[in-house]
C-alpha atoms as a PDB file:
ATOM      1  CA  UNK A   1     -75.434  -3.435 -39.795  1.00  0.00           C
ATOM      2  CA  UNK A   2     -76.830  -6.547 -38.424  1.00  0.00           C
ATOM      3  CA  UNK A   3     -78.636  -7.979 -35.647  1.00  0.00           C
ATOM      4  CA  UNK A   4     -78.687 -12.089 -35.188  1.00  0.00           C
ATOM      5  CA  UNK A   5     -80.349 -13.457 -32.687  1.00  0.00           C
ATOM      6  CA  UNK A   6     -80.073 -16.851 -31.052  1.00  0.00           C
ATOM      7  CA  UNK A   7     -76.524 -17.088 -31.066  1.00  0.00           C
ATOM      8  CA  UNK A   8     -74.505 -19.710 -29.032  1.00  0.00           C
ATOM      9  CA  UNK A   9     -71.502 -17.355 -27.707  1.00  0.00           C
ATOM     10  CA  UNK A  10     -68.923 -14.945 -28.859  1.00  0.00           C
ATOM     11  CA  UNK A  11     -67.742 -17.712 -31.119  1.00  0.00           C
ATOM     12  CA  UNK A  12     -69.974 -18.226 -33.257  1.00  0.00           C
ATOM     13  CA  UNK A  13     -70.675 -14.651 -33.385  1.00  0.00           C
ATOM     14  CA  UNK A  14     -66.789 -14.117 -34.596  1.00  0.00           C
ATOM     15  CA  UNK A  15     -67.700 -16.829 -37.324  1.00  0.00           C
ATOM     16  CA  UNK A  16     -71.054 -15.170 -38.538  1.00  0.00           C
ATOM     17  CA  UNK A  17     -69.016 -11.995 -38.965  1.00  0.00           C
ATOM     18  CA  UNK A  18     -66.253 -13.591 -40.418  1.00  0.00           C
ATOM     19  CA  UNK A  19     -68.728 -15.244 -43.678  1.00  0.00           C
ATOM     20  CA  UNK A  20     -71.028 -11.532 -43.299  1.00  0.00           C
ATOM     21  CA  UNK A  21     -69.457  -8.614 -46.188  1.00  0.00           C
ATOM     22  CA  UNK A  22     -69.040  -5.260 -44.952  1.00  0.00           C
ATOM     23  CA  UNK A  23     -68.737  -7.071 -41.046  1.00  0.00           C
ATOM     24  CA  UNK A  24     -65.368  -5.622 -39.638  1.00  0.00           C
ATOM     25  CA  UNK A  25     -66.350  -6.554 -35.726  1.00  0.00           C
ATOM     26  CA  UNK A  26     -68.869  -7.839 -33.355  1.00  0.00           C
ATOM     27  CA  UNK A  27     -70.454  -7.787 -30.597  1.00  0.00           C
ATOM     28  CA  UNK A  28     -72.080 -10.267 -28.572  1.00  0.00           C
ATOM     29  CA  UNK A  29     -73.953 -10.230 -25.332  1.00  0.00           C
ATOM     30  CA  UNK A  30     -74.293 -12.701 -22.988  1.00  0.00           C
ATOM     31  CA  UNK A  31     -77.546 -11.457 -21.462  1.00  0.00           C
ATOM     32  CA  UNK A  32     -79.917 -11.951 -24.709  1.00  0.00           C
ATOM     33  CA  UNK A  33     -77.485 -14.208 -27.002  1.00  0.00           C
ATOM     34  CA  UNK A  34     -77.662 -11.699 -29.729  1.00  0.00           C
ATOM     35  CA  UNK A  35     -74.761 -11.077 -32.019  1.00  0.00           C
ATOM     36  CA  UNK A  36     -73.951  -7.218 -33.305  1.00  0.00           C
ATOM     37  CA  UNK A  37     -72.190  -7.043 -36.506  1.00  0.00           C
ATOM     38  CA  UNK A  38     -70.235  -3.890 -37.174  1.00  0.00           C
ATOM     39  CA  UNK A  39     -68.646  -2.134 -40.247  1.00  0.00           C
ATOM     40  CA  UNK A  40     -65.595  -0.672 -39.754  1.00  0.00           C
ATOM     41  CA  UNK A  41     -66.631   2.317 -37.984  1.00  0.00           C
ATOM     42  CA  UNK A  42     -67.114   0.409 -35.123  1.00  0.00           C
ATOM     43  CA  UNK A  43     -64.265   1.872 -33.285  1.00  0.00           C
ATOM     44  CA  UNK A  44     -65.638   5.312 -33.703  1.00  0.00           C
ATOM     45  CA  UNK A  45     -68.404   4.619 -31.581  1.00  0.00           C
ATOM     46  CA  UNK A  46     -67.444   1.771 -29.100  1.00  0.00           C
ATOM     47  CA  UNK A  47     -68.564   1.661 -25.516  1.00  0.00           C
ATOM     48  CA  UNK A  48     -68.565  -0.902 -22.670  1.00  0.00           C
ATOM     49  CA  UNK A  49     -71.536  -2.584 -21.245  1.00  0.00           C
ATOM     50  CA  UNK A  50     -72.110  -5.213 -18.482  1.00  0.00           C
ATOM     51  CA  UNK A  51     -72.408  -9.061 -20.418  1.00  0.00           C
ATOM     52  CA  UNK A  52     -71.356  -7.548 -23.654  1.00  0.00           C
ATOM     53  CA  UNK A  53     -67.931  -8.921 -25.211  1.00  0.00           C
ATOM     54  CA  UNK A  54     -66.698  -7.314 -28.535  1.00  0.00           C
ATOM     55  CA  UNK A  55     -63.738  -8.576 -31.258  1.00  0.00           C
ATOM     56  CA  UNK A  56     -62.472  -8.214 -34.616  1.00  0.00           C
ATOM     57  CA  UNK A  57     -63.807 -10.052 -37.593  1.00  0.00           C
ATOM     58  CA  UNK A  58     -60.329 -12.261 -37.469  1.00  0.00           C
ATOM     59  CA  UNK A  59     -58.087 -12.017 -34.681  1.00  0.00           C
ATOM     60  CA  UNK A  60     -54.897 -11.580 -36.292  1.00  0.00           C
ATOM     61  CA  UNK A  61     -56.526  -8.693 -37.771  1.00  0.00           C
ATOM     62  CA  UNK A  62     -56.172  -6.406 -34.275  1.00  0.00           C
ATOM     63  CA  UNK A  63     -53.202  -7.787 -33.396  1.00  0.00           C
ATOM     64  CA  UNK A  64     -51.005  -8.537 -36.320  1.00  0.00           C
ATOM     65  CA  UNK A  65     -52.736  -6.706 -39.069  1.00  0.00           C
ATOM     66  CA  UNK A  66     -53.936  -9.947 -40.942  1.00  0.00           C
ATOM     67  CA  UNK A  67     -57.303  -9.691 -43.104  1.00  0.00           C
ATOM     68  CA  UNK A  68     -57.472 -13.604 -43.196  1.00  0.00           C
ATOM     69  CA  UNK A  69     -57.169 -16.220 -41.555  1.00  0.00           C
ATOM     70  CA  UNK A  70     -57.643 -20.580 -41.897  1.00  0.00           C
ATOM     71  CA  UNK A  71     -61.110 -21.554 -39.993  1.00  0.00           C
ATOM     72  CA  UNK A  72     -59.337 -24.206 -37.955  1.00  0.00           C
ATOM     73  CA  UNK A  73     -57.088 -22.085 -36.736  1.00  0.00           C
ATOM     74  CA  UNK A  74     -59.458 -19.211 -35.369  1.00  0.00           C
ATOM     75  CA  UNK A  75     -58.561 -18.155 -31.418  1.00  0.00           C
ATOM     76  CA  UNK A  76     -60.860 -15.382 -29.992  1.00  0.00           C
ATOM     77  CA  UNK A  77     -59.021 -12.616 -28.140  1.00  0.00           C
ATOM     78  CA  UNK A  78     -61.235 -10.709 -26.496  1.00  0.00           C
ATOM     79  CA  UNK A  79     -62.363  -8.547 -23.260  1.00  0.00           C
ATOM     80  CA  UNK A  80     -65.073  -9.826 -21.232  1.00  0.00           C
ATOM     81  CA  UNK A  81     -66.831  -7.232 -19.625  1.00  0.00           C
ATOM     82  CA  UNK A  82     -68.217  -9.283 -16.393  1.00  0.00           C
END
């Protein structure tokens, strides 16, 4: 979908996704500072890699079925594949 490079941390890479149409998750690895954004297919096709950490667009989304969510109020639940 799309590739942005440059990116701070998994943070900011939730927040790209989150203002991105069509971006249903992310990805974001540690190693390069790039940021993955996914459509919701995603799933279909995940895998794990080393430095990589992956979310939904919003968290509430996985874990409580939300599709929004206030900005200042944004946690990030993830896996961190170390």
């Amino acid at each position: 979908m799309a590739l942005l490079t440059s990116v701070a941390d998994p943070v900011a890479c939730q927040r790209a996704c989150q203002e991105y149409d069509g971006c249903f998750f992310f990805s974001y690895s540690f190693v390069t500072s790039r940021c993955r954004l996914k459509n919701d297919l995603a799933w279909e096709s995940a895998a794990s890699a080393i430095g990589v950490t992956s979310g939904p667009k919003y968290c509430d989304e996985f874990y409580r079925g939300k599709l929004s969510r206030d900005d200042d109020d944004v946690s990030l639940h993830m896996n961190l594949n170390n």
